[in-house]
Protein backbone atom coordinates (compact mmCIF):
# COMPACT_ATOMS: atom_id res chain seq x y z
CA UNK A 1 75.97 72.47 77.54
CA UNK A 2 76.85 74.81 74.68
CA UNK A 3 76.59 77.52 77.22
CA UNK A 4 78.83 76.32 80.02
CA UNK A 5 81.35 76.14 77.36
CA UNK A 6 81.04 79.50 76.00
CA UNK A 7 80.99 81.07 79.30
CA UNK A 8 83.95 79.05 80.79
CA UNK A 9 87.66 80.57 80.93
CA UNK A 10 90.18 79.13 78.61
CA UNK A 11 92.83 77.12 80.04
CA UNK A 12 94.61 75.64 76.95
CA UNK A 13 93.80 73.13 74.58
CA UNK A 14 91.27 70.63 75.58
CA UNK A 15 91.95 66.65 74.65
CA UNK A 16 89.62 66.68 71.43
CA UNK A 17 92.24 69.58 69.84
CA UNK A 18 95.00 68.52 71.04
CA UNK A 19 94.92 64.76 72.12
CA UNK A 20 98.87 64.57 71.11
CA UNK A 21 100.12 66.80 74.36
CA UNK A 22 101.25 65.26 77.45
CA UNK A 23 98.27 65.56 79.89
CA UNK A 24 100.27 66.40 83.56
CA UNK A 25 96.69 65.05 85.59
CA UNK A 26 94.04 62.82 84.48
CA UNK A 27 90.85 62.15 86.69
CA UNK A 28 91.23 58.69 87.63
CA UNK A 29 88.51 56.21 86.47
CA UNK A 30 86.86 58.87 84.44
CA UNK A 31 83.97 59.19 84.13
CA UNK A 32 82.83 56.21 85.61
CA UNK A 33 84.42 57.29 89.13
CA UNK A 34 82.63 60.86 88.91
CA UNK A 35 79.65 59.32 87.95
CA UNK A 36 79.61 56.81 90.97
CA UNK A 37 80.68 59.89 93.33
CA UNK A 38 77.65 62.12 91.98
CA UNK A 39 75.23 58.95 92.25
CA UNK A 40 76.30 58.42 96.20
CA UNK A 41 76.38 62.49 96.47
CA UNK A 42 72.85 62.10 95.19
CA UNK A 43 71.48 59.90 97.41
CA UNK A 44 73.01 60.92 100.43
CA UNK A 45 70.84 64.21 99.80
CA UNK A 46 67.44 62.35 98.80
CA UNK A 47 67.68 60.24 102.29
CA UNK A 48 68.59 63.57 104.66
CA UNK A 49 65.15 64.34 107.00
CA UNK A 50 63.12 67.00 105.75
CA UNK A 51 64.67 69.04 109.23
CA UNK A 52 67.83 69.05 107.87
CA UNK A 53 66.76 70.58 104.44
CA UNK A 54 64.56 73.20 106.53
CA UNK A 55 67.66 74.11 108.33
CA UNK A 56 70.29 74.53 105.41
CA UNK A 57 67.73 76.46 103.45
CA UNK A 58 67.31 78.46 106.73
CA UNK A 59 71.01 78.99 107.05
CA UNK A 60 71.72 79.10 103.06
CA UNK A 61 68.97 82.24 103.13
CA UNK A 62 70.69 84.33 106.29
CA UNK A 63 74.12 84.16 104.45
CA UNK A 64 72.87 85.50 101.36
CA UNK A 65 71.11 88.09 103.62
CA UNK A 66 73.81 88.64 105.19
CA UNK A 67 76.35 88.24 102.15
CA UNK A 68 74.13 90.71 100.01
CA UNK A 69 73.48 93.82 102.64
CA UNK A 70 77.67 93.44 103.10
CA UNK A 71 77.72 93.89 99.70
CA UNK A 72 75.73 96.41 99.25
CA UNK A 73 76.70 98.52 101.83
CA UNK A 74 80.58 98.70 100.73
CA UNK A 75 79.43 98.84 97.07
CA UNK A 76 81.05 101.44 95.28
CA UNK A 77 77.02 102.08 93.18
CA UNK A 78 75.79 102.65 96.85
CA UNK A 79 78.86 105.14 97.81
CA UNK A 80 77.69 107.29 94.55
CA UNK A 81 74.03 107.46 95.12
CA UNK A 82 74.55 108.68 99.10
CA UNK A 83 76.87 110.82 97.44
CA UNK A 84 74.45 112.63 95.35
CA UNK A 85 71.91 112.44 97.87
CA UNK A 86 73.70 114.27 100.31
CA UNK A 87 74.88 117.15 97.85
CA UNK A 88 73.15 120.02 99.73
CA UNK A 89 70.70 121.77 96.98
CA UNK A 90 70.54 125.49 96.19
């Protein structure tokens, strides 16, 4: 916990500094609502057939593949090293 909230960007204020300001949205039903949607989110997952997990791993691993040679291959670190690679040597 003490990390997310180091590593998260500042917005303003939260409610615990500053429970005076006008809040603009509120979630509704918090945080019983999130709770129940997380709970149902949950267990739709746990009941899904082990051939639709085999799938969406399948599929979740070819678009990071896919995602990471993209990357790499319009990276300015892999520009620089074909650069000095191709520097002919004397």
């Amino acid at each position: 916990m003490t990390r997310a909230r180091s590593t998260r960007p500042r917005t303003g204020p939260n409610e615990a500094e500053r429970p005076d300001l006008h809040r603009p949205f509120k979630v509704p039903g918090s945080p019983r609502l999130p709770g129940l949607a997380s709970a149902v989110a949950i267990y739709l997952m746990l009941t899904r057939p082990v051939e639709t997990w085999t799938r969406f791993v399948g599929w979740m691993a070819l678009g990071i593949i896919i995602y990471v040679v993209y990357g790499y291959r319009r990276s300015r670190w892999r520009s620089r090293r074909t650069r000095t690679r191709t520097r002919p040597t004397r």
